[in-house]
C-alpha atoms as a PDB file:
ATOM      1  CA  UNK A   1     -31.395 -19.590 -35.567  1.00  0.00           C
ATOM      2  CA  UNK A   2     -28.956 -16.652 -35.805  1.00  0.00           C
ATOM      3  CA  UNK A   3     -29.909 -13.130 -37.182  1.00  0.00           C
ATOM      4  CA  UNK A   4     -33.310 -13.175 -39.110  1.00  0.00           C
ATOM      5  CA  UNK A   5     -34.010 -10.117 -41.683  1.00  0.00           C
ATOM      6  CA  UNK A   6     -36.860  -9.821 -43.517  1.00  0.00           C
ATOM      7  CA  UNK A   7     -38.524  -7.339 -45.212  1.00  0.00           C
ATOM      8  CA  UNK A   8     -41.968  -6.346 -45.762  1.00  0.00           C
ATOM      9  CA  UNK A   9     -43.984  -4.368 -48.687  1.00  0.00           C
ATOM     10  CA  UNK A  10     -47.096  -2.945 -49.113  1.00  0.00           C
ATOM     11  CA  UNK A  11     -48.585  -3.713 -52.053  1.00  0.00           C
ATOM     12  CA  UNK A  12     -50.981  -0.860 -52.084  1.00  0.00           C
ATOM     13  CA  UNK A  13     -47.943   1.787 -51.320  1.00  0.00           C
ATOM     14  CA  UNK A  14     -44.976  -0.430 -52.692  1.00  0.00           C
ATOM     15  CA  UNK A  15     -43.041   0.908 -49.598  1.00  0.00           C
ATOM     16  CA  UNK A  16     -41.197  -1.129 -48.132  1.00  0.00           C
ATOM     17  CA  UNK A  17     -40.382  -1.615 -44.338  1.00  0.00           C
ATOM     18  CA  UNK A  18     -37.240  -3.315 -42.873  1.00  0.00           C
ATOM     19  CA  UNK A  19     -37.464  -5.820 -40.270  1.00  0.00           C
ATOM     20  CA  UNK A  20     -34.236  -7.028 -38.293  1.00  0.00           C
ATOM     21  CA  UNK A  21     -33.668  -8.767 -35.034  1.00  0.00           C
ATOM     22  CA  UNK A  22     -30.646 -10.087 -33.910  1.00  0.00           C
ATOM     23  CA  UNK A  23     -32.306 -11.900 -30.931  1.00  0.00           C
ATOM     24  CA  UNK A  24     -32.965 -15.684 -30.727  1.00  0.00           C
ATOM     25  CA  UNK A  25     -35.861 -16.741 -32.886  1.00  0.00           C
ATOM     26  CA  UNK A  26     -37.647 -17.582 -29.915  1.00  0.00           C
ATOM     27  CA  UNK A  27     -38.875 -13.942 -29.121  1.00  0.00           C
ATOM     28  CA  UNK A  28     -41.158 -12.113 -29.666  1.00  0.00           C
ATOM     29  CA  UNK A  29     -41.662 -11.854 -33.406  1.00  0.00           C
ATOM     30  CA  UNK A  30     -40.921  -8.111 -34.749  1.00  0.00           C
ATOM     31  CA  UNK A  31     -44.261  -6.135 -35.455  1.00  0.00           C
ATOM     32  CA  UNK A  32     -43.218  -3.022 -37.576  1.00  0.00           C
ATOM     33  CA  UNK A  33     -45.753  -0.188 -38.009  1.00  0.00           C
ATOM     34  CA  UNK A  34     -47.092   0.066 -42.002  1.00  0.00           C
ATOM     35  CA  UNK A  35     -46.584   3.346 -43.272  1.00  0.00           C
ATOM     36  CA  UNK A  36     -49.481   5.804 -42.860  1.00  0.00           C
ATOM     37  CA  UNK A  37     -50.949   6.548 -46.009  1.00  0.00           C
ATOM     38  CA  UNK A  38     -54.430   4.620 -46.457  1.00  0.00           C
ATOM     39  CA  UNK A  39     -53.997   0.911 -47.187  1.00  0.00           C
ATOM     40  CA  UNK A  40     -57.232  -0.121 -47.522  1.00  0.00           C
ATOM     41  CA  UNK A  41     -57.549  -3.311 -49.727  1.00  0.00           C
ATOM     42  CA  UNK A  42     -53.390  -3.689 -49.567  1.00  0.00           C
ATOM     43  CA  UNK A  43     -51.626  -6.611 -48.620  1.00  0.00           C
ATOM     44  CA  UNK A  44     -48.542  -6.434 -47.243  1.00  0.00           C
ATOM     45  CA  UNK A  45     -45.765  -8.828 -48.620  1.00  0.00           C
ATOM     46  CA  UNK A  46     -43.373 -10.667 -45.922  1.00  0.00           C
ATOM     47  CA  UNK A  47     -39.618 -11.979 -47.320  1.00  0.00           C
ATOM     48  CA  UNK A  48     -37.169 -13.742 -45.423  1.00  0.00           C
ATOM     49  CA  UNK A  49     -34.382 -11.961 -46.822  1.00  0.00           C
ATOM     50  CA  UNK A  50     -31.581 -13.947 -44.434  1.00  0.00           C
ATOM     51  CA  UNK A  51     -31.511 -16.245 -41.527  1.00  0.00           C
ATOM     52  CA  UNK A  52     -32.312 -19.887 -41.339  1.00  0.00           C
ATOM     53  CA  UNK A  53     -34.977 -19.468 -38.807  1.00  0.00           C
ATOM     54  CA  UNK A  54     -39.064 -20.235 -39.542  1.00  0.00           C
ATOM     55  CA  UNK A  55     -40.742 -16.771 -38.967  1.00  0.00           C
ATOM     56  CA  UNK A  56     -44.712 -16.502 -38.839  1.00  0.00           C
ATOM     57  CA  UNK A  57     -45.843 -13.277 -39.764  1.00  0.00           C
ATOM     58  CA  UNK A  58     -49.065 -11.141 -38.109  1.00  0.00           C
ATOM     59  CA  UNK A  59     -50.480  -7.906 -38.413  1.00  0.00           C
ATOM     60  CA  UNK A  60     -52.277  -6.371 -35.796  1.00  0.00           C
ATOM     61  CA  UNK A  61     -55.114  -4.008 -37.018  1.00  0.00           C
ATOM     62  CA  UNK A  62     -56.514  -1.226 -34.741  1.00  0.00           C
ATOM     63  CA  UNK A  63     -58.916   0.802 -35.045  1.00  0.00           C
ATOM     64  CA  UNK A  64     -57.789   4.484 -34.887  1.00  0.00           C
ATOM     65  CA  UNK A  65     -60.611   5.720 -32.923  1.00  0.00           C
ATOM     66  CA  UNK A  66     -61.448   3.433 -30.082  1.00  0.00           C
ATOM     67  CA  UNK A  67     -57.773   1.650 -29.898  1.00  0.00           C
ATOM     68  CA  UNK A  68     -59.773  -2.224 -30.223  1.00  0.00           C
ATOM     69  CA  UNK A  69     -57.093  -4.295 -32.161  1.00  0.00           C
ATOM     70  CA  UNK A  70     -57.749  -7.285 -34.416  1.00  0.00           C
ATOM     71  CA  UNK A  71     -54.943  -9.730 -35.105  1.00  0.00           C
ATOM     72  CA  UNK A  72     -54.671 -10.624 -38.599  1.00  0.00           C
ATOM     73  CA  UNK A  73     -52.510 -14.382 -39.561  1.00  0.00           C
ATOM     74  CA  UNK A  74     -49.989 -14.007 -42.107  1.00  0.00           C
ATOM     75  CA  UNK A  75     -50.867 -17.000 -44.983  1.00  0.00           C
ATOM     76  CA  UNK A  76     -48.789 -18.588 -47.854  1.00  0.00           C
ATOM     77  CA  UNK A  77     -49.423 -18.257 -50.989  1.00  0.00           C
ATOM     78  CA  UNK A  78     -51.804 -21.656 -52.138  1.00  0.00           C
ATOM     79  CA  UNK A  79     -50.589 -23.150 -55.044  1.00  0.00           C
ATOM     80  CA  UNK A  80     -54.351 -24.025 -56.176  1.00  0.00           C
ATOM     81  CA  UNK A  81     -57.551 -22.939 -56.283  1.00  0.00           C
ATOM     82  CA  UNK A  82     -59.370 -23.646 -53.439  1.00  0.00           C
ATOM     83  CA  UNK A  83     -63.721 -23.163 -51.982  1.00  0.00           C
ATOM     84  CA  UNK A  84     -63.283 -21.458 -48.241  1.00  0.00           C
ATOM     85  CA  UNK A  85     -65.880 -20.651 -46.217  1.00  0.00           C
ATOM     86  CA  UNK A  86     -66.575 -17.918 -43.329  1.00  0.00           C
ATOM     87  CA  UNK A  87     -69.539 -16.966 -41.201  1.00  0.00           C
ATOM     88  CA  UNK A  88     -71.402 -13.987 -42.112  1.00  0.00           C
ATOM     89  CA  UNK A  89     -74.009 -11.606 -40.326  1.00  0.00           C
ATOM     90  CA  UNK A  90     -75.949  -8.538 -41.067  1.00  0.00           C
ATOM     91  CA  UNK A  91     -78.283  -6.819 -38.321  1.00  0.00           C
ATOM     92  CA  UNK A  92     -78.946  -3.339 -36.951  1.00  0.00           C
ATOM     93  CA  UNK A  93     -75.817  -4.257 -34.483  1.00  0.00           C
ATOM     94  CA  UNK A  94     -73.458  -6.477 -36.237  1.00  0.00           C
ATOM     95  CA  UNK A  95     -72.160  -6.240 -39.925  1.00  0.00           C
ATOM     96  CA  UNK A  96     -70.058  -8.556 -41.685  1.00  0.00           C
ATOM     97  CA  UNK A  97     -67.259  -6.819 -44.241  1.00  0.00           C
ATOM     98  CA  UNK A  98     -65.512  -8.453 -46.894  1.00  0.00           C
ATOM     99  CA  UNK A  99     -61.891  -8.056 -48.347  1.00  0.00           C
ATOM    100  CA  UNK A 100     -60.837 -10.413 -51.870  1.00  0.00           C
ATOM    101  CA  UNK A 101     -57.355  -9.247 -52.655  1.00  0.00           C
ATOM    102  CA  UNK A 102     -54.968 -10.110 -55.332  1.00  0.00           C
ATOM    103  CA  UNK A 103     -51.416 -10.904 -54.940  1.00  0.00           C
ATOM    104  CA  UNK A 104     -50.383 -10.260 -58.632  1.00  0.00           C
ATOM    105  CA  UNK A 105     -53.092 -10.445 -60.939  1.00  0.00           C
ATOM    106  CA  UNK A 106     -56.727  -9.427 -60.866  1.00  0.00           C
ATOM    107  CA  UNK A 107     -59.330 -12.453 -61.125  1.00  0.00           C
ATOM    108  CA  UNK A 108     -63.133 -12.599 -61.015  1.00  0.00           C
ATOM    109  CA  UNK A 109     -64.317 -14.624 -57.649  1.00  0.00           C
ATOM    110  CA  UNK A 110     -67.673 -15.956 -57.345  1.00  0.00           C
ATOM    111  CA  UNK A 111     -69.165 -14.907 -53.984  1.00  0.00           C
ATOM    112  CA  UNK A 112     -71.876 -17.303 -52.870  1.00  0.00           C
ATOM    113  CA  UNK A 113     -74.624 -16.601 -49.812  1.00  0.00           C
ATOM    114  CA  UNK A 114     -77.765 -19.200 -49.826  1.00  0.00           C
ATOM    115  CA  UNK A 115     -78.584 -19.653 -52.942  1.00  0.00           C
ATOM    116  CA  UNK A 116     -77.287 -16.339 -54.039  1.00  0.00           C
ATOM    117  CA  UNK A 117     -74.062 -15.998 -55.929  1.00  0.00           C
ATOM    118  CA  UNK A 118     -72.397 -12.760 -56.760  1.00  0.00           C
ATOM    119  CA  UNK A 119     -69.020 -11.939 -59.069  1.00  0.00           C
ATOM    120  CA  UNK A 120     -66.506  -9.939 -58.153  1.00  0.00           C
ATOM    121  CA  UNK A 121     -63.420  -8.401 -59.704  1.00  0.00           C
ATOM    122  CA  UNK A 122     -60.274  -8.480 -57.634  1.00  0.00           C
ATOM    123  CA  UNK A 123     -59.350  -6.925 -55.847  1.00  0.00           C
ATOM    124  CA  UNK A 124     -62.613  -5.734 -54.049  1.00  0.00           C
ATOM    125  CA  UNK A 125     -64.116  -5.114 -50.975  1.00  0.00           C
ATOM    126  CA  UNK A 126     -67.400  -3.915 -49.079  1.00  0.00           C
ATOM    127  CA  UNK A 127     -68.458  -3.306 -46.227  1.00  0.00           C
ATOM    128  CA  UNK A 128     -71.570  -4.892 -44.616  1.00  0.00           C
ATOM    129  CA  UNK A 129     -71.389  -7.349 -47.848  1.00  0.00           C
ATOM    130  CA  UNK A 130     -74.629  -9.205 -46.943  1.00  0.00           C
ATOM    131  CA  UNK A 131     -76.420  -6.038 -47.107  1.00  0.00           C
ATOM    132  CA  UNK A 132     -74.766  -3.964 -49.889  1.00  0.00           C
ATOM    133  CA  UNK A 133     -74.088  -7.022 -52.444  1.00  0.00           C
ATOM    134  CA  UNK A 134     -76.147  -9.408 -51.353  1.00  0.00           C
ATOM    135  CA  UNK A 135     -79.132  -6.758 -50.454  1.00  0.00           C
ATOM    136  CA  UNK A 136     -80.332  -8.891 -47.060  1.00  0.00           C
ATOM    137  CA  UNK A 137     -80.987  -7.978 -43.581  1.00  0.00           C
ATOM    138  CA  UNK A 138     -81.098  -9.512 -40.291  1.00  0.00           C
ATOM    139  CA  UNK A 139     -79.790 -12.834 -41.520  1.00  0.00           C
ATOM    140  CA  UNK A 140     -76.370 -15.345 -40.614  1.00  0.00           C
ATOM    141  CA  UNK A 141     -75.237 -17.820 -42.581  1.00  0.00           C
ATOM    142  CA  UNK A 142     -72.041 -18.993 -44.624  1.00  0.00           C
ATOM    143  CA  UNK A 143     -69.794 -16.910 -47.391  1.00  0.00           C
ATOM    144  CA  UNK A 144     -68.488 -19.073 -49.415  1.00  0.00           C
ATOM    145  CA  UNK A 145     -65.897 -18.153 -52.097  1.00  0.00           C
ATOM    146  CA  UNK A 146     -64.055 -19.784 -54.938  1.00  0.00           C
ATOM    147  CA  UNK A 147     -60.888 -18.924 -55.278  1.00  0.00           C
ATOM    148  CA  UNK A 148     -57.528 -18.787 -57.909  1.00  0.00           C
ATOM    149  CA  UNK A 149     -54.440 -19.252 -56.361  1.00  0.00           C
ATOM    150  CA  UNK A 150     -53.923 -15.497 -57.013  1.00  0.00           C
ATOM    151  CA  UNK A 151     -56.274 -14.530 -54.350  1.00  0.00           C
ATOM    152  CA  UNK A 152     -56.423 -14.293 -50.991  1.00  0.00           C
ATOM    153  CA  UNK A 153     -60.032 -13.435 -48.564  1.00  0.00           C
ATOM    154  CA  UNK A 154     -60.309 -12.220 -45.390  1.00  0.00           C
ATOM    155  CA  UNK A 155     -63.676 -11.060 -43.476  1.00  0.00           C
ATOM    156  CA  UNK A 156     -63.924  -9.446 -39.790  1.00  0.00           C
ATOM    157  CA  UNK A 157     -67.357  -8.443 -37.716  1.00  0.00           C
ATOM    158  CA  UNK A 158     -67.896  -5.018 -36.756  1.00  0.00           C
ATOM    159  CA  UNK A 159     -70.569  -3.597 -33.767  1.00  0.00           C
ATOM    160  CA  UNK A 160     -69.602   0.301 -33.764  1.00  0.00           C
ATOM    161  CA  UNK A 161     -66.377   0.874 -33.311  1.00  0.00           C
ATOM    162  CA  UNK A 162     -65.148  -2.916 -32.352  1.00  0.00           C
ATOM    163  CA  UNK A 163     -64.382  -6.015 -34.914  1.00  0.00           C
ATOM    164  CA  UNK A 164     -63.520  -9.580 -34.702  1.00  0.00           C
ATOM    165  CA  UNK A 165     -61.300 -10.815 -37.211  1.00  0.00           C
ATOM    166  CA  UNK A 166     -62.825 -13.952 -38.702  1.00  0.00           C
ATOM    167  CA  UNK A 167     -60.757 -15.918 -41.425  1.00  0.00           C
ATOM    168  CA  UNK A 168     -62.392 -17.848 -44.192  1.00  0.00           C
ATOM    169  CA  UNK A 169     -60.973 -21.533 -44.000  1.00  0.00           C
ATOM    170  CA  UNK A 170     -61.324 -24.749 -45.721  1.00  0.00           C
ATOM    171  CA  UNK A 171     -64.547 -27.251 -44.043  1.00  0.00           C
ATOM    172  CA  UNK A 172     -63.332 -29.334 -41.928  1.00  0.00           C
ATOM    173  CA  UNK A 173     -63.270 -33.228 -42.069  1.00  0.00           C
ATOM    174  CA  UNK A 174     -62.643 -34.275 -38.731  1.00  0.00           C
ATOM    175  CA  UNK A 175     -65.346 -35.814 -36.895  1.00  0.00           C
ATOM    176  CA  UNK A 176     -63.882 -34.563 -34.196  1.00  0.00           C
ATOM    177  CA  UNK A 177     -62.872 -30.655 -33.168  1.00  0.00           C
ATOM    178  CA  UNK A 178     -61.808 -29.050 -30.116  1.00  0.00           C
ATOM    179  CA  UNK A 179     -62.170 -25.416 -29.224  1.00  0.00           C
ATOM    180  CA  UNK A 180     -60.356 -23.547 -26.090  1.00  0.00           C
ATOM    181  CA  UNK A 181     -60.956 -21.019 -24.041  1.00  0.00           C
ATOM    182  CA  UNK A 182     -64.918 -21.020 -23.067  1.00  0.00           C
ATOM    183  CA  UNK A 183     -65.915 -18.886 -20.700  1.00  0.00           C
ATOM    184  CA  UNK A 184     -69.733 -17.957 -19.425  1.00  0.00           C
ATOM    185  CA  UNK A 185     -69.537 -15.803 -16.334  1.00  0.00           C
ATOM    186  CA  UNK A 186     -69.678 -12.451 -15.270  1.00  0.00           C
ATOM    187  CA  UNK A 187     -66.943 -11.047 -17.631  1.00  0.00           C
ATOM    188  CA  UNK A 188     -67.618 -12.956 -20.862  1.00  0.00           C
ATOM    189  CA  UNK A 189     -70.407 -14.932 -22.888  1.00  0.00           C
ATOM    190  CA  UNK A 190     -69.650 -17.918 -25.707  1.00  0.00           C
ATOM    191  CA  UNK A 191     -71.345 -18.766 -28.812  1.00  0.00           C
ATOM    192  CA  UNK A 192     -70.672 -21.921 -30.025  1.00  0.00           C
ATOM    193  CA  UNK A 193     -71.014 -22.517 -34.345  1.00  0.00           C
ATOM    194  CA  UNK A 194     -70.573 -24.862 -37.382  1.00  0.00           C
ATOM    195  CA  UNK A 195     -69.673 -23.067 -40.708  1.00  0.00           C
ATOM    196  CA  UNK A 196     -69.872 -25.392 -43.678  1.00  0.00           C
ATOM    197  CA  UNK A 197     -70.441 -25.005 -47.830  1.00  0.00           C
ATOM    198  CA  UNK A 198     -73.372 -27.269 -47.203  1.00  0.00           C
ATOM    199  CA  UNK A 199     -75.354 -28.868 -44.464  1.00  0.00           C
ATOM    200  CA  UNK A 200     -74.536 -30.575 -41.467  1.00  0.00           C
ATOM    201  CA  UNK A 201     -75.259 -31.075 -37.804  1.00  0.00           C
ATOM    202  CA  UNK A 202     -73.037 -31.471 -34.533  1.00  0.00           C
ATOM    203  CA  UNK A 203     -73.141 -32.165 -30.672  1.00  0.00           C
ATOM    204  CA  UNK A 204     -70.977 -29.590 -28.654  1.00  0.00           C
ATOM    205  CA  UNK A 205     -70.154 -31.142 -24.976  1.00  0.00           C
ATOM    206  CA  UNK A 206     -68.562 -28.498 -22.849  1.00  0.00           C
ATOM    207  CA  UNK A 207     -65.804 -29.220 -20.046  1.00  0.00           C
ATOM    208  CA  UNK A 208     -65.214 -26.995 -17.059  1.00  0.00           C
ATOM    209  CA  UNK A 209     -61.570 -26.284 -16.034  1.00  0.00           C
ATOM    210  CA  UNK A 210     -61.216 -29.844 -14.098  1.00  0.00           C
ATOM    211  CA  UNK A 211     -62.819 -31.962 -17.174  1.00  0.00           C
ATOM    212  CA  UNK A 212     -66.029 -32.587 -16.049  1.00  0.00           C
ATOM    213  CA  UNK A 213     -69.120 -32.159 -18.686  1.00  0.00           C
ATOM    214  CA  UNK A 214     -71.123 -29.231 -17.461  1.00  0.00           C
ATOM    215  CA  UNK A 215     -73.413 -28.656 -20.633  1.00  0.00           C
ATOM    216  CA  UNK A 216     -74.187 -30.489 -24.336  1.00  0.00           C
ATOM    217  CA  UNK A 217     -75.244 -28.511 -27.625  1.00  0.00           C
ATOM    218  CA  UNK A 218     -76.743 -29.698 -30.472  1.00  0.00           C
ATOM    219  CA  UNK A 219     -76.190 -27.653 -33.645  1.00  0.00           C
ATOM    220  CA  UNK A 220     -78.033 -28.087 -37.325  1.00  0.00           C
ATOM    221  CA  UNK A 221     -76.983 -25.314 -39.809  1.00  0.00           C
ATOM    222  CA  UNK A 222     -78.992 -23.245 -41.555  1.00  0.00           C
ATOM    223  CA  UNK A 223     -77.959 -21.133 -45.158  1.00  0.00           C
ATOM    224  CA  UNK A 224     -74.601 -23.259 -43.973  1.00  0.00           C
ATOM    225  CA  UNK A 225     -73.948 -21.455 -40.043  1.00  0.00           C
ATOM    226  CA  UNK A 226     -75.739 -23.013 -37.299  1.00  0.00           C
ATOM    227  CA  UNK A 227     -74.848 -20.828 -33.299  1.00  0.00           C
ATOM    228  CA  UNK A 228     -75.695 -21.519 -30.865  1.00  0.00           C
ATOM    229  CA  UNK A 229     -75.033 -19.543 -26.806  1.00  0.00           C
ATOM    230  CA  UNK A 230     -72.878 -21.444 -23.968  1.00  0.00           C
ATOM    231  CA  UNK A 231     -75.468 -21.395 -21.022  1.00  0.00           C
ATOM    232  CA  UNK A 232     -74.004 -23.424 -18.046  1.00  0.00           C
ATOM    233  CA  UNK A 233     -71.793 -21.363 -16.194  1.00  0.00           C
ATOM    234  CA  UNK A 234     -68.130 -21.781 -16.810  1.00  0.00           C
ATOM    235  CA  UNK A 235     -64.469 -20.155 -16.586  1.00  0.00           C
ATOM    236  CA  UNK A 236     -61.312 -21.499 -18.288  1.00  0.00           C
ATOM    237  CA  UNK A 237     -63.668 -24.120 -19.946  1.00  0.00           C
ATOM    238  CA  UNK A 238     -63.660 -26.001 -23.547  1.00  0.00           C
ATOM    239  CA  UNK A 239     -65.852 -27.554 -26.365  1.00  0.00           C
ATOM    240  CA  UNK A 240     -65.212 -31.089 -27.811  1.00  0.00           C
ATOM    241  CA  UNK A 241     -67.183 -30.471 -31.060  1.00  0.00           C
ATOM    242  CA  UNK A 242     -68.629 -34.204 -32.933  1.00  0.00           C
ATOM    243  CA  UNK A 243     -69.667 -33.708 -35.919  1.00  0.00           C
ATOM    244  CA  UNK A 244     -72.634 -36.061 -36.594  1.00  0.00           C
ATOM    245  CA  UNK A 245     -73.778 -35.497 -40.533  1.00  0.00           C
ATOM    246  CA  UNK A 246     -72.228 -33.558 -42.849  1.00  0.00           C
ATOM    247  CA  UNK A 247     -69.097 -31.788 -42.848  1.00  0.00           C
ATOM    248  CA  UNK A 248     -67.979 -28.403 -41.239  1.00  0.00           C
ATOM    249  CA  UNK A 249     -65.639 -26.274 -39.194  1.00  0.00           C
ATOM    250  CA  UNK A 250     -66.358 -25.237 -35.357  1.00  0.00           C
ATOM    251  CA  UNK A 251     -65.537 -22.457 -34.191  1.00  0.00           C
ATOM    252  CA  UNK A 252     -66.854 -20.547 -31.183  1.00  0.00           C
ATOM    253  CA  UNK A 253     -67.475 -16.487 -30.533  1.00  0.00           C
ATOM    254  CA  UNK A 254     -66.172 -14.869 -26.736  1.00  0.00           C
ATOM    255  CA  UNK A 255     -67.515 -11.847 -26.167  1.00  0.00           C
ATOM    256  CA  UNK A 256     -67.060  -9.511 -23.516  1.00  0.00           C
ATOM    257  CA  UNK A 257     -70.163  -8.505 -21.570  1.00  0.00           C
ATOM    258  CA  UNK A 258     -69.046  -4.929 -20.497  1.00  0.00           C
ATOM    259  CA  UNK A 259     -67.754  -3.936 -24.134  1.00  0.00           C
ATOM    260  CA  UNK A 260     -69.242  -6.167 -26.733  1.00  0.00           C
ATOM    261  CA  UNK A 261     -65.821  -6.837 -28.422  1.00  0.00           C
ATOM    262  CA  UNK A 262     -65.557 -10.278 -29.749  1.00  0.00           C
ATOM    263  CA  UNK A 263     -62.615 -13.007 -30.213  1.00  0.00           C
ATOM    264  CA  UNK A 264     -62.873 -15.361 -33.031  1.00  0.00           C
ATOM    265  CA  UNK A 265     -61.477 -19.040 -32.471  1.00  0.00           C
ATOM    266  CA  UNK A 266     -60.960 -22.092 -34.020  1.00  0.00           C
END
């Protein structure tokens, strides 16, 4: 506790930016702005240079000309290769994009969609990946990549001008998951999903405010993503997600009626 500097680069500009608070480390965490130039494909580097206190580190990306922010989790280097998975979309409204960066050295990553697999030398990106590398339309289902400990993977979904950040993550082997925040109502909708590197099925039951069971889901992936819409009316709500074959991660989708702009969770 006690001053906490750190210090944060770009590695796309290799300018750094100094972060300092003198506060207690139970504030608000400092949220510099990155310097202007384009950083697209960059990651940016965070050092505890001093201080004894635990820090978790954010970025919050917004998009210039409509102001929608997406928050972005700072993540540790892995100290092994790892297979993460993320779910994936292409339509005439939605578009998944892809970023594989590298934090020192460039590798090749093998992209797999369905039965498809596709290389690609990091770092890399594209937009609408299912379309452009994968050349598919109107289709969800599971990216999953293979990767060094070198490399790090983050996807988001766009509709216009609005994204949802939505981070690749290991499957999940809990039989049981629990998801927050479930609303159906006026002001919001929620889709409830299973991403997995395989095949698996689920039951969602879904608890009003006061813990009653208003509504259960059954889920069965397909191409490795199975959704599926929160119908029973519902404010402050949640999802106990069982996992009945297979193994995966739930996740669900909240999405604002009035602006279409999404909020991943997990």
């Amino acid at each position: 506790h006690g001053p906490v500097n750190l210090e944060a680069a770009g590695a796309a500009s290799d300018t750094p930016a100094s972060l300092h608070r003198d506060k207690a480390a139970s504030e608000a965490a400092v949220s510099p702005n990155v310097p202007a130039e384009s950083t697209d494909g960059a990651i940016i580097q965070v050092t505890v240079t001093s201080g004894d206190a635990r820090v978790s580190a954010y970025a919050s990306v917004i998009d210039a000309a409509s102001g929608d922010p997406w928050f972005l989790a700072a993540e540790r280097q892995p100290a092994a290769p790892r297979r993460l998975v993320a779910p994936a979309i292409t339509s005439s409204r939605w578009r998944s994009d892809l970023w594989l960066l590298a934090v020192d050295t460039s590798a090749n990553v093998n992209v797999r969609f369905g039965d498809q697999n596709r290389s690609f030398l990091v770092p890399d990106s594209a937009r609408d990946v299912l379309a452009t590398r994968f050349g598919l339309e109107n289709t969800l289902g599971a990216l999953v990549v293979d990767l060094p400990p070198s490399v790090l993977a983050q996807t988001r979904v766009t509709t216009g001008s609005l994204s949802q950040g939505v981070p690749f993550q290991r499957v999940n082997d809990s039989r049981e998951q629990h998801l927050p925040w479930v609303e159906s109502n006026e002001r919001f909708r929620t889709n409830i999903g299973l991403v997995t590197d395989g095949e698996a099925t689920a039951e969602a039951v879904i608890y009003d405010d006061a813990g009653i069971e208003i509504e259960r889901l059954f889920l069965v992936t397909e191409r490795g993503v199975a959704q599926v819409p929160v119908t029973a009316r519902v404010s402050v709500g949640r999802a106990l997600v069982r996992i009945l074959s297979g193994s995966a991660s739930a996740y669900a989708s909240v999405i604002d009626n009035r602006s279409g702009d999404a909020t991943f969770v997990k």
